[in-house]
Protein backbone atom coordinates (compact mmCIF):
# COMPACT_ATOMS: atom_id res chain seq x y z
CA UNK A 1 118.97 107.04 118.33
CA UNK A 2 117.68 105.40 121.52
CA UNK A 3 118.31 101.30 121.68
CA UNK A 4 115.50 99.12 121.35
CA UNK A 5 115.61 95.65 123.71
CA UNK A 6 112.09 95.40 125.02
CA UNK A 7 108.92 97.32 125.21
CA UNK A 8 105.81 97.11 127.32
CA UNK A 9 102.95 99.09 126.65
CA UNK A 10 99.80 100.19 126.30
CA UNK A 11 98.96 99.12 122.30
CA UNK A 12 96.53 101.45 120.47
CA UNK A 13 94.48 99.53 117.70
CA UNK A 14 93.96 100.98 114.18
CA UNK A 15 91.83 98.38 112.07
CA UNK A 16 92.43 100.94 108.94
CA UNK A 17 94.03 99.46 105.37
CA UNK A 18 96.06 101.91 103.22
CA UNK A 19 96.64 104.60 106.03
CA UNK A 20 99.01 106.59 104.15
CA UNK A 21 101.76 108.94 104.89
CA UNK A 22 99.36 112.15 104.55
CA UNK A 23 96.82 110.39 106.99
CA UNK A 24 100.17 109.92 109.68
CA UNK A 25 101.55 113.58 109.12
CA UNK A 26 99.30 116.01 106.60
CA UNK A 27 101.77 117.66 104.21
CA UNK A 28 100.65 120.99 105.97
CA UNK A 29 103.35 120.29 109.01
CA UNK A 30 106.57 119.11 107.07
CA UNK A 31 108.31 122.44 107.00
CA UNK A 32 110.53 121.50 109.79
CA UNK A 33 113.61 119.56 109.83
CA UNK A 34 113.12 118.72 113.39
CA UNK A 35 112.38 115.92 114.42
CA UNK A 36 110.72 117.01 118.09
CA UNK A 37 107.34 118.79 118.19
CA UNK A 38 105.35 116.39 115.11
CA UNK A 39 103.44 114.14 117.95
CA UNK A 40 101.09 116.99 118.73
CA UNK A 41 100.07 116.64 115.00
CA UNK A 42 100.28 113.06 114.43
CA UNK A 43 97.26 111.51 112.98
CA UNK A 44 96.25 115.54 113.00
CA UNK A 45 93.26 115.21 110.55
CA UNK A 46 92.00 112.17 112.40
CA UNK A 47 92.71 113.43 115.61
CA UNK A 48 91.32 116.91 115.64
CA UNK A 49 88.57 119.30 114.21
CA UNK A 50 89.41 122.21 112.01
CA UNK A 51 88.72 124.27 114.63
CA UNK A 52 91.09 122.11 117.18
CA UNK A 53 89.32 120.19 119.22
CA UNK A 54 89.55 116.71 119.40
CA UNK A 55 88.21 114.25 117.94
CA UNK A 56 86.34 111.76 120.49
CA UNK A 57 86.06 108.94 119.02
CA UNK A 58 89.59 108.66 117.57
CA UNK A 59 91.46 106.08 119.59
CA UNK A 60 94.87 108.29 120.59
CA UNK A 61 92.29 110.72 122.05
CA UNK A 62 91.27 107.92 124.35
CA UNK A 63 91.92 106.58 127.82
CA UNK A 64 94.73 104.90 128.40
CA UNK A 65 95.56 105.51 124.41
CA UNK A 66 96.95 108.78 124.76
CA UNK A 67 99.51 106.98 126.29
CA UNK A 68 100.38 104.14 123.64
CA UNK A 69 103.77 103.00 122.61
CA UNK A 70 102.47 100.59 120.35
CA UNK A 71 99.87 100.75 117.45
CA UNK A 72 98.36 97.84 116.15
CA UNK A 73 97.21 98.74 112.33
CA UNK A 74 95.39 97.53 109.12
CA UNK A 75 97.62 96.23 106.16
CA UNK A 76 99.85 98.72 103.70
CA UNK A 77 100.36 100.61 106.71
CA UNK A 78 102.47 103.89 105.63
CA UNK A 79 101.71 103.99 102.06
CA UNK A 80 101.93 107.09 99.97
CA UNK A 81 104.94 109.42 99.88
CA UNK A 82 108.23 108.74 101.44
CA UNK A 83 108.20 111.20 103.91
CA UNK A 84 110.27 110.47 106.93
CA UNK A 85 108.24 113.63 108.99
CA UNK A 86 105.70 110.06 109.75
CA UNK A 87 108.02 108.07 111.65
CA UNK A 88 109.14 111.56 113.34
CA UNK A 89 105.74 112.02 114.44
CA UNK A 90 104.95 108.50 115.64
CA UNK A 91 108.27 108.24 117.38
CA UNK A 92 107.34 111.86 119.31
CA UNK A 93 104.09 110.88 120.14
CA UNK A 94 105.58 108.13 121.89
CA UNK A 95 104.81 104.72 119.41
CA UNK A 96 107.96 102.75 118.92
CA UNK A 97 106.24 99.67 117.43
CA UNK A 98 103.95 99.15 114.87
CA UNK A 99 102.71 96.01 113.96
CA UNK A 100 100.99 95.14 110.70
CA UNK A 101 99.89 92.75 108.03
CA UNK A 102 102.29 94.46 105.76
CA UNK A 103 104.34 98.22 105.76
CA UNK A 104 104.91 100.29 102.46
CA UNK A 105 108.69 99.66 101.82
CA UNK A 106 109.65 102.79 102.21
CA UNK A 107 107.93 103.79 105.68
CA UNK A 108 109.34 100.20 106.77
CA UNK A 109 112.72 101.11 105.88
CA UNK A 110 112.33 104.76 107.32
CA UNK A 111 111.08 103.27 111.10
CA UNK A 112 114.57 101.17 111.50
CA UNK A 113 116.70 104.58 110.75
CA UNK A 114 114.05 105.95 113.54
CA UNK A 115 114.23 103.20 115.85
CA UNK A 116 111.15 102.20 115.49
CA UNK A 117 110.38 98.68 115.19
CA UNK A 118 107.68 97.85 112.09
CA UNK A 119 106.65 93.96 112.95
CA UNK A 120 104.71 92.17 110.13
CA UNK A 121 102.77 89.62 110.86
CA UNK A 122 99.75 87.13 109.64
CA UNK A 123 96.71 88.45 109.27
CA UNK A 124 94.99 86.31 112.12
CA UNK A 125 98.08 87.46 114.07
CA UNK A 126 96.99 90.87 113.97
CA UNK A 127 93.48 90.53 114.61
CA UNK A 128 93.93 88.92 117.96
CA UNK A 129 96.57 91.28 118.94
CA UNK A 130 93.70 94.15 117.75
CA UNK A 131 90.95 92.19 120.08
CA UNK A 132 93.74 92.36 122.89
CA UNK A 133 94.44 96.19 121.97
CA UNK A 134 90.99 96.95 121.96
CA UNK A 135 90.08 96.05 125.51
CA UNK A 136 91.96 98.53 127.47
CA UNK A 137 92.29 95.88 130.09
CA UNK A 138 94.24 92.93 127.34
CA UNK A 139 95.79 96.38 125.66
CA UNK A 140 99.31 95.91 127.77
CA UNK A 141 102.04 93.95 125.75
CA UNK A 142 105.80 93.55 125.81
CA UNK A 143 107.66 93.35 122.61
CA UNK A 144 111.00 91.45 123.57
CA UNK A 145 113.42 92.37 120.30
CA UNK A 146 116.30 89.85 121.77
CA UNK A 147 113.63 87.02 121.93
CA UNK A 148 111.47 88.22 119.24
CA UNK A 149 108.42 87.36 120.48
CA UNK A 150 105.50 89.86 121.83
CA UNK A 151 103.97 88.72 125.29
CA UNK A 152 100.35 89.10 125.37
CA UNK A 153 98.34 89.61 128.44
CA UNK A 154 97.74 85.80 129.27
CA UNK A 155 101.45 84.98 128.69
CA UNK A 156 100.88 83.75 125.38
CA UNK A 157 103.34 84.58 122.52
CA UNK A 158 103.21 85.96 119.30
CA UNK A 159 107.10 85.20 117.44
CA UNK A 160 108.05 87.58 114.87
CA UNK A 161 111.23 87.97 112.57
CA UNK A 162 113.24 90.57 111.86
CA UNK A 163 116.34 91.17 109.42
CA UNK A 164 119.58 90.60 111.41
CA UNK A 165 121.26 93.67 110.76
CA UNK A 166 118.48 95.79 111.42
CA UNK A 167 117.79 93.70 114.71
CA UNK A 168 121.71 94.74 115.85
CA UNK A 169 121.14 98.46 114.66
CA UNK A 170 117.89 98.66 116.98
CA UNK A 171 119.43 96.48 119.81
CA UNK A 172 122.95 98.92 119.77
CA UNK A 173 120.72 102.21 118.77
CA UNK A 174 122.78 103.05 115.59
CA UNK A 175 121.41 104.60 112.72
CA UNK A 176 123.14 105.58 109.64
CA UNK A 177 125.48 108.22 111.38
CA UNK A 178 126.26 106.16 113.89
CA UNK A 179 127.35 103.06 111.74
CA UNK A 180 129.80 105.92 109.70
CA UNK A 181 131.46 106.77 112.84
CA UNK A 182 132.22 103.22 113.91
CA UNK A 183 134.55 103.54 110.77
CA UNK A 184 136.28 107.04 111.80
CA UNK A 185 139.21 105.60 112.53
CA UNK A 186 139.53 103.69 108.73
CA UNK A 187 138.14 107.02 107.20
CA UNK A 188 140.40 109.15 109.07
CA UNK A 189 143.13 107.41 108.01
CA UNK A 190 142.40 106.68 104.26
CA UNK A 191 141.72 110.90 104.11
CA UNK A 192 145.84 110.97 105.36
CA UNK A 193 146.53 108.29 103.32
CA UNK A 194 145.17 110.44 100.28
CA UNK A 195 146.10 113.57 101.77
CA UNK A 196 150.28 112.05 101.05
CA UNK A 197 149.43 110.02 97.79
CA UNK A 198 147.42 113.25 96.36
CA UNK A 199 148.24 115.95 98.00
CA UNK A 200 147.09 118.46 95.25
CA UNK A 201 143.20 117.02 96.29
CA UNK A 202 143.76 118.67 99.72
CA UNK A 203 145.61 122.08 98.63
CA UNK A 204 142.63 124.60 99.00
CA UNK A 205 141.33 122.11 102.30
């Protein structure tokens, strides 16, 4: 997956609680294992009519939304079902950072393997970083990873924490495949190990 060090962008606010996992992706698109092609459908019930036109007043059919890379939501963001198609969609769209009162576990733990970064914060937190997202002119922000802090438009601050091993998987862009292969050298050479100790494992191999 792609590092993450720092990102500025346009932040797209969402004051909704409980968006769920159906609201990011509707079950309707999660017959593919790909992970490229979900951002045209992200938010797709929110976003669009049945008949496929958008949605006006939906922020990511907005000016300069469209182009966000951050999304600035209500708490229990990613409840519901543990499908990983949401963080596939967000990521495609383009939205590497969400920040939050508080994630579902499992969507929080789903964004790191994605390399996205899910930032909790305290409620007041979040509701002047959604004033400064809702003003398309305050809606630019830089989320420094290394530093952890988010720059606001005025140069002010916001700190933020972040587990340490997940911060070094981000910074390095590993995700669970990657972290195995650091190791090929020590799994390569337990499999010869075993291959000598028990051979009768490997005879049909």
């Amino acid at each position: 997956m792609d590092q993450f060090t720092t990102l500025t962008g346009i932040a797209a606010p969402l004051p909704m609680m409980n968006v769920d996992t159906d609201m990011i992706i509707p079950k309707q698109h999660l017959k593919t294992i790909k992970r490229t092609g979900l951002g045209k459908v992200l938010f797709d019930e929110l976003r669009f009519q049945q008949s496929g036109e958008e949605i006006p007043n939906f922020v990511l059919n907005q000016t300069p939304y469209r182009e966000a890379k951050i999304l600035i939501a209500g708490d229990n963001f990613g409840c519901g079902s543990s499908r990983e198609h949401a963080p596939w969609a967000l990521l495609d769209f383009g939205i590497r950072c969400v920040i939050a009162p508080s994630f579902a576990d499992i969507f929080f733990n789903n964004c790191f393997k994605n390399g996205i970064l899910p930032i909790a914060l305290e409620q007041t937190e979040v509701d002047t970083l959604m004033e400064d997202a809702k003003n398309p002119e305050t809606a630019t922000m830089t989320v420094d990873l290394t530093a952890q802090v988010i720059h606001r438009h005025n140069e002010e601050t916001v700190p933020f924490t972040v587990d340490e091993f997940r911060k070094h998987c981000l910074l390095n862009g590993l995700d669970d495949i990657s972290l195995t292969l650091q190791k090929a050298d020590q799994i390569a050479a337990f499999e010869q190990q075993q291959r000598e100790s028990l051979p009768w494992l490997w005879a049909n191999r």
